[in-house]
Protein backbone atom coordinates (compact mmCIF):
# COMPACT_ATOMS: atom_id res chain seq x y z
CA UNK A 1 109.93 144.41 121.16
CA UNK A 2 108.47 144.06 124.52
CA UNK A 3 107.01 141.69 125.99
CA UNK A 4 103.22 142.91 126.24
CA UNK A 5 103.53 143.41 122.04
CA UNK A 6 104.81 140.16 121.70
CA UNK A 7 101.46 138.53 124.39
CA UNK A 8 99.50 140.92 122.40
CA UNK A 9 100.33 139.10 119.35
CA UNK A 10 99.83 135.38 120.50
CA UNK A 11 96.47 136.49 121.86
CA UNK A 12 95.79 137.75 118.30
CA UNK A 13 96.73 134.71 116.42
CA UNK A 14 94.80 132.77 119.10
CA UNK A 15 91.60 134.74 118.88
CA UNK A 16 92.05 134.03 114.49
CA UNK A 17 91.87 130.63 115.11
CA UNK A 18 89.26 130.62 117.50
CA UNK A 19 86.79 133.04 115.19
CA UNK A 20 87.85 130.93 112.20
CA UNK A 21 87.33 127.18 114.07
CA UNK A 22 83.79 128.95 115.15
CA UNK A 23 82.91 130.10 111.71
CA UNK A 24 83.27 127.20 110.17
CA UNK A 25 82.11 124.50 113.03
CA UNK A 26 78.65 126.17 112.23
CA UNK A 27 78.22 124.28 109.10
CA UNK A 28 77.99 121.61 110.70
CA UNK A 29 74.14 122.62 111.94
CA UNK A 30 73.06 122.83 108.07
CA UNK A 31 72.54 119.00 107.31
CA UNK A 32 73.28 119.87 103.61
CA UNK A 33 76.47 121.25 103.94
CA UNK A 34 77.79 117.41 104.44
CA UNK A 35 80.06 118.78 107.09
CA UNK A 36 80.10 115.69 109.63
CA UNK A 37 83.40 116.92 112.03
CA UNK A 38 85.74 119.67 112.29
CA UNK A 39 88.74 118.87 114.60
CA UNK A 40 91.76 121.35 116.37
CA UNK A 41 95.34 120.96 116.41
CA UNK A 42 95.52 117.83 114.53
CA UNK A 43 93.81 115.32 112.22
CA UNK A 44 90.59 113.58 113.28
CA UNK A 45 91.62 110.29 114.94
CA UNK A 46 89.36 108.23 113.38
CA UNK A 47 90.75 108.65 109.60
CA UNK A 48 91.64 105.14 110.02
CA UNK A 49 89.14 103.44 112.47
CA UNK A 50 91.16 100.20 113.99
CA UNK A 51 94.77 101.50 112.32
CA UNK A 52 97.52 103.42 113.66
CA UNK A 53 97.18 107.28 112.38
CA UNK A 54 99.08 109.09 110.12
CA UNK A 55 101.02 111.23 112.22
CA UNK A 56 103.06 112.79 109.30
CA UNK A 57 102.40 116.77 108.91
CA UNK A 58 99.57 116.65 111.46
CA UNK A 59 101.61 119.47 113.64
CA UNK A 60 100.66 121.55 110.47
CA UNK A 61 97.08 121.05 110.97
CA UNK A 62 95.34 123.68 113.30
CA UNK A 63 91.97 122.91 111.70
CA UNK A 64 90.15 120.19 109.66
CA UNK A 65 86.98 119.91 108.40
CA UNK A 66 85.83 116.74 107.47
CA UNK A 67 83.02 116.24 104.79
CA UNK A 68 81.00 112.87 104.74
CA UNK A 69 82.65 110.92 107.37
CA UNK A 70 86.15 111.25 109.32
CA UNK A 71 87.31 108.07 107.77
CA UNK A 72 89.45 109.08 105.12
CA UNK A 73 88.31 105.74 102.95
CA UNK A 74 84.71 107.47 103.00
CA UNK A 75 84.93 111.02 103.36
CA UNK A 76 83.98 113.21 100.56
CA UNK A 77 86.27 116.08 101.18
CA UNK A 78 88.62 116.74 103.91
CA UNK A 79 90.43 119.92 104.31
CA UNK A 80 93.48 120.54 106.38
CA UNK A 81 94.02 123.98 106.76
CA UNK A 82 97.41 126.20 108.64
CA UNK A 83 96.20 129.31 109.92
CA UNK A 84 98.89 131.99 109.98
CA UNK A 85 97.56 135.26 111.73
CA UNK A 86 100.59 138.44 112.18
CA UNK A 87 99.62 141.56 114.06
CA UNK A 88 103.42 142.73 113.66
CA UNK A 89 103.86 142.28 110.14
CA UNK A 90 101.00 142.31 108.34
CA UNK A 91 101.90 144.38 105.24
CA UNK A 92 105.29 141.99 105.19
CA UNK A 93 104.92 139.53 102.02
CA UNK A 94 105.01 135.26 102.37
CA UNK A 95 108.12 134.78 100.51
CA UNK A 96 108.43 131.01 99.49
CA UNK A 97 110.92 130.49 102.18
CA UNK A 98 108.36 131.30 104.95
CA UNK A 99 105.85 128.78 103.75
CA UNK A 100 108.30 125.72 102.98
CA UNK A 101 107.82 123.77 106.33
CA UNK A 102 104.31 124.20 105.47
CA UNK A 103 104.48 122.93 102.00
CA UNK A 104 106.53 120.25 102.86
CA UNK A 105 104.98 118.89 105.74
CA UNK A 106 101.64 118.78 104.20
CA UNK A 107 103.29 117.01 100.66
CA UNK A 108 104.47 114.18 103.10
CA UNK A 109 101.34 113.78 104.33
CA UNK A 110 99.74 113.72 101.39
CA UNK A 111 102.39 111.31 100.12
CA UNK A 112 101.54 109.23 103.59
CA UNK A 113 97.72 109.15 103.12
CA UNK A 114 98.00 107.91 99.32
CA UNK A 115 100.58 104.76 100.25
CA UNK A 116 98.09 103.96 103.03
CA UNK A 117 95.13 104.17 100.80
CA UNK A 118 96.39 103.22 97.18
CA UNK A 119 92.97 102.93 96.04
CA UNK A 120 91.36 105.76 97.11
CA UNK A 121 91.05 109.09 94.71
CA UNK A 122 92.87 111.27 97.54
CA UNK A 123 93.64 113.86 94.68
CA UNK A 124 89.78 114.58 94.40
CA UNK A 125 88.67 114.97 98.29
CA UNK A 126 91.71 116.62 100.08
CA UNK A 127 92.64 119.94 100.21
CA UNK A 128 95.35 121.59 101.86
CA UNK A 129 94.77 125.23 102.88
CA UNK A 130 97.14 127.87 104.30
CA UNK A 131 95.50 131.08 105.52
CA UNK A 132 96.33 134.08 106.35
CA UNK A 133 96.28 137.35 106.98
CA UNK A 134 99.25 138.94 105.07
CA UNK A 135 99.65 138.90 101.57
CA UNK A 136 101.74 135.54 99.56
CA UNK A 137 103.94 136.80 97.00
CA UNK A 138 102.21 137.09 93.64
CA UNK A 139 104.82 135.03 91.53
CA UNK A 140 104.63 132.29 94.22
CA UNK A 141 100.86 131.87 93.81
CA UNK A 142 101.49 131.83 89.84
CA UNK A 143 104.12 129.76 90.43
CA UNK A 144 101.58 127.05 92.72
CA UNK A 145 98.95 127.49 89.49
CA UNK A 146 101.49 126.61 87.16
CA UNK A 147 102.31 123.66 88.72
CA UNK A 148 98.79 122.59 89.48
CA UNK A 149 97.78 122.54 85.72
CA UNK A 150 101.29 121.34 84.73
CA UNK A 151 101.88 124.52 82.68
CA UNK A 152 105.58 125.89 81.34
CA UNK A 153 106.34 128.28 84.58
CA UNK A 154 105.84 131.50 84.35
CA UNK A 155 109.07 132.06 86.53
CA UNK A 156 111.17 128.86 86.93
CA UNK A 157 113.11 130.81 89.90
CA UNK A 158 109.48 130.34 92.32
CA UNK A 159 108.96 126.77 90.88
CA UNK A 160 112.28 125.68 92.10
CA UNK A 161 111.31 126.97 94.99
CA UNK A 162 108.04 125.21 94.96
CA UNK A 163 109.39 121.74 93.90
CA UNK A 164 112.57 122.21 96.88
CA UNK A 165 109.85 122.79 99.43
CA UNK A 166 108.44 119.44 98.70
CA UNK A 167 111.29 116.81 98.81
């Protein structure tokens, strides 16, 4: 591949980002959409105002949008989200195996965020996104919905895959 394909292809991901980060910053001029902060590369800093942050799976984050406040103790919703753009393989499938650093960075951070706030309902207000432009493979995404509702899997193959991604 040469060179100006592969700047070509940065540049797109880039500009996926950008449009997405715009889209959604513009929420934050409707007062009812509760949107109070949407941050870049990383977790807000002040999810724990006075305390060290949780640095655990923030590489993963290229966007969050925080609902309420930024402090995790008081937000209403946060949502970390990994955008994934491709420009050279678009019609190529998300197998499991492409989307386990993502899985498992963002289960340690969810892990993370709960011992540091035992209390707090985390289950209810986060939200861990990964976007995209290509397709995820179907049996993966049944696989994710089974687990979610703690259902018999539909294909125990995928779920093993799920639950390795995540220890």
């Amino acid at each position: 591949m040469s060179d100006s394909m592969l700047v070509r292809a940065s540049r797109d991901g880039d500009q996926f980002h950008y449009l997405w980060a715009a889209r959604h910053a513009l929420q934050l001029l409707r007062p009812q959409s509760g949107l109070v902060a949407v941050t870049i590369e990383g977790a807000a800093t002040s999810e724990f105002p006075g305390a060290a942050q949780v640095e655990v799976g923030d590489q993963l984050i290229d966007i969050a949008e925080y609902y309420g406040d930024t402090d995790l103790e008081h937000a209403t919703l946060v949502r970390y989200m990994q955008l994934k753009h491709s420009t050279l393989r678009v019609d190529e499938v998300w197998q499991p195996s492409g989307l386990e650093k993502t899985i498992h960075g963002f289960a340690k951070r969810y892990a993370e965020l709960q011992r540091r706030l035992p209390g707090v309902p985390l289950r209810e207000r986060l939200e861990f996104w990964f976007v995209t432009n290509r397709t995820i493979s179907a049996e993966f995404l049944e696989a994710i919905e089974d687990a979610t509702v703690q259902r018999t899997a539909r294909d125990p193959g995928n779920l093993k895959s799920l639950k390795h991604s995540h220890h």
